[in-house]
Protein backbone atom coordinates (compact mmCIF):
# COMPACT_ATOMS: atom_id res chain seq x y z
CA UNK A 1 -19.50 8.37 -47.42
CA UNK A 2 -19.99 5.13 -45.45
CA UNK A 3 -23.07 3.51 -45.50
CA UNK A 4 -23.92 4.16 -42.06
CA UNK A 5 -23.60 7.60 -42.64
CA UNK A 6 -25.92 7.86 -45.31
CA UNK A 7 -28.40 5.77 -42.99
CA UNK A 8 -28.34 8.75 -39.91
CA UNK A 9 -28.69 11.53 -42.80
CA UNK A 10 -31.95 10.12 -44.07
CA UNK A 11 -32.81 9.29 -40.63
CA UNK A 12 -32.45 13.36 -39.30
CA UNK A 13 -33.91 14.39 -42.41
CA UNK A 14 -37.16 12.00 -42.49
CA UNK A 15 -37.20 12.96 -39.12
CA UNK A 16 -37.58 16.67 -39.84
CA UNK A 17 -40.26 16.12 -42.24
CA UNK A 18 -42.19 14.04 -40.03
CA UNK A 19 -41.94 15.89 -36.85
CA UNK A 20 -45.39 18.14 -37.74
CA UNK A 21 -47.19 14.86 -37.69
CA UNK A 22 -48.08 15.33 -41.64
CA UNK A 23 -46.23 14.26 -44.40
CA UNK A 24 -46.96 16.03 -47.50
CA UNK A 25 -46.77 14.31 -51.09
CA UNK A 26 -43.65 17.22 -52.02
CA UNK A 27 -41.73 16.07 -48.22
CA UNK A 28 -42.44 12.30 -49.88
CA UNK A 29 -41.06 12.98 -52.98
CA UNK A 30 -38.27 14.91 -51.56
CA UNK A 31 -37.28 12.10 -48.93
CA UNK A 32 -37.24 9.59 -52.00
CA UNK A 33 -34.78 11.18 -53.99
CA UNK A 34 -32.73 12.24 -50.87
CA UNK A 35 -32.10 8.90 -50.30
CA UNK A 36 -31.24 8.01 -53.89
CA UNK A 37 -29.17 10.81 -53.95
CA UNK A 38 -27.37 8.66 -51.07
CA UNK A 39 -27.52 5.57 -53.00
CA UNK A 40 -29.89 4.09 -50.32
CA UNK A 41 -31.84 0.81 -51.76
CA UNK A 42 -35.65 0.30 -50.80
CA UNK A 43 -34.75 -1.53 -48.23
CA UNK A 44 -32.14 0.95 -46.56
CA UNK A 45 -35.23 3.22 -46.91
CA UNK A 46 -37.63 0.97 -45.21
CA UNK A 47 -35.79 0.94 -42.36
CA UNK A 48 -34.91 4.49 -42.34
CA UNK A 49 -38.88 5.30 -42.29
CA UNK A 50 -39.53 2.39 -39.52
CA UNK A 51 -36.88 3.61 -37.29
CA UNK A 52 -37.75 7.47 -37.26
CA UNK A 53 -39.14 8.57 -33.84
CA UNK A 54 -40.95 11.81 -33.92
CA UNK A 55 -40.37 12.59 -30.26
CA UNK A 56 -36.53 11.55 -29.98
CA UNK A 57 -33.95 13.33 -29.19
CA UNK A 58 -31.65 14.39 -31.69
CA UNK A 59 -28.15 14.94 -30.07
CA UNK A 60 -27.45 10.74 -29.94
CA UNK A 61 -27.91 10.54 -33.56
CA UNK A 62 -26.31 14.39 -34.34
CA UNK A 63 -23.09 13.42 -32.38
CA UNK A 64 -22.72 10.63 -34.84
CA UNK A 65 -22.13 12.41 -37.90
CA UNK A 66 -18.67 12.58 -38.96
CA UNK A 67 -17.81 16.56 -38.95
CA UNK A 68 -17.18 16.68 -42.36
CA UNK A 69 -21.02 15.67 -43.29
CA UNK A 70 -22.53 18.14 -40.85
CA UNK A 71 -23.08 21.00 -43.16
CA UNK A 72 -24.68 18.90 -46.34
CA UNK A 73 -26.86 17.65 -42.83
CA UNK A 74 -28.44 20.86 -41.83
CA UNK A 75 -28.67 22.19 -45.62
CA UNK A 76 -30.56 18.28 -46.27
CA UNK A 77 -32.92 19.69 -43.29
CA UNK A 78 -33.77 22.80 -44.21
CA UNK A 79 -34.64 22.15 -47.83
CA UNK A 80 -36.40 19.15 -46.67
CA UNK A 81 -38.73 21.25 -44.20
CA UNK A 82 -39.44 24.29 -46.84
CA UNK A 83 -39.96 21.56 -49.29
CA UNK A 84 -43.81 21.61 -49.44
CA UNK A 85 -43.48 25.42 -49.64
CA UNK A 86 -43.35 26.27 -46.03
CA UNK A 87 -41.48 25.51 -42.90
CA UNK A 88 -43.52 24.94 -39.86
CA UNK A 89 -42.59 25.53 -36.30
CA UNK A 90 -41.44 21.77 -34.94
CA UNK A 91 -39.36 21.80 -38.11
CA UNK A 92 -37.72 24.94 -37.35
CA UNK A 93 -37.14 23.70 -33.96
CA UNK A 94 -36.13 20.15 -34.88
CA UNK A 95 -33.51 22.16 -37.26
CA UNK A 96 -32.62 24.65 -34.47
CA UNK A 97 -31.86 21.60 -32.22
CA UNK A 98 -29.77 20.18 -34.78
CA UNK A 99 -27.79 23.27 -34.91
CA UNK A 100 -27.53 23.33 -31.09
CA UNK A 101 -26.36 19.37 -30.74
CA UNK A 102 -23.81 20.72 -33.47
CA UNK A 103 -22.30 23.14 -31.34
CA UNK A 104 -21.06 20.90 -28.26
């Protein structure tokens, strides 16, 4: 996977976990080794966190996911969200927007 790829993952991910306004220690934890998993350095990851925009739209950075990475995207999400044992309601909809941009 190209590096830029890896980059928009984290982004849409760290994005779903921050889109409640509250980050819980579990989403921290599971945003750190998300982005290992990727192979992301600190650095990669400090820009990751300083570019996420609660309130942006998602298509722009949904449309730029190769096809073939959109499926490990939305499963990324959704463990991401129930990762501090429960999904709220701008996560489901973040997620459900996801799905949407997907589907044009």
């Amino acid at each position: 996977m190209e590096h830029a790829q890896k980059i928009l993952l984290a982004r849409l991910v760290a994005q779903v976990l921050i889109t409640d306004a509250v980050l819980t220690d579990a989403e921290e934890a599971f945003l750190g080794r998300f982005m290992a998993h990727l192979g992301l350095s600190a650095a990669d990851a400090r820009e990751v966190t300083r570019r996420v925009n609660i309130g942006a739209p998602v298509g722009p950075l949904v449309e730029q996911i190769s096809p073939e990475h959109r499926q490990a995207l939305l499963r990324a999400m959704r463990e991401a969200a129930s990762s501090d044992g429960e999904t709220s309601a701008r996560e489901e909809a973040l997620i459900d927007a996801v799905v949407e941009a997907l589907a044009h």
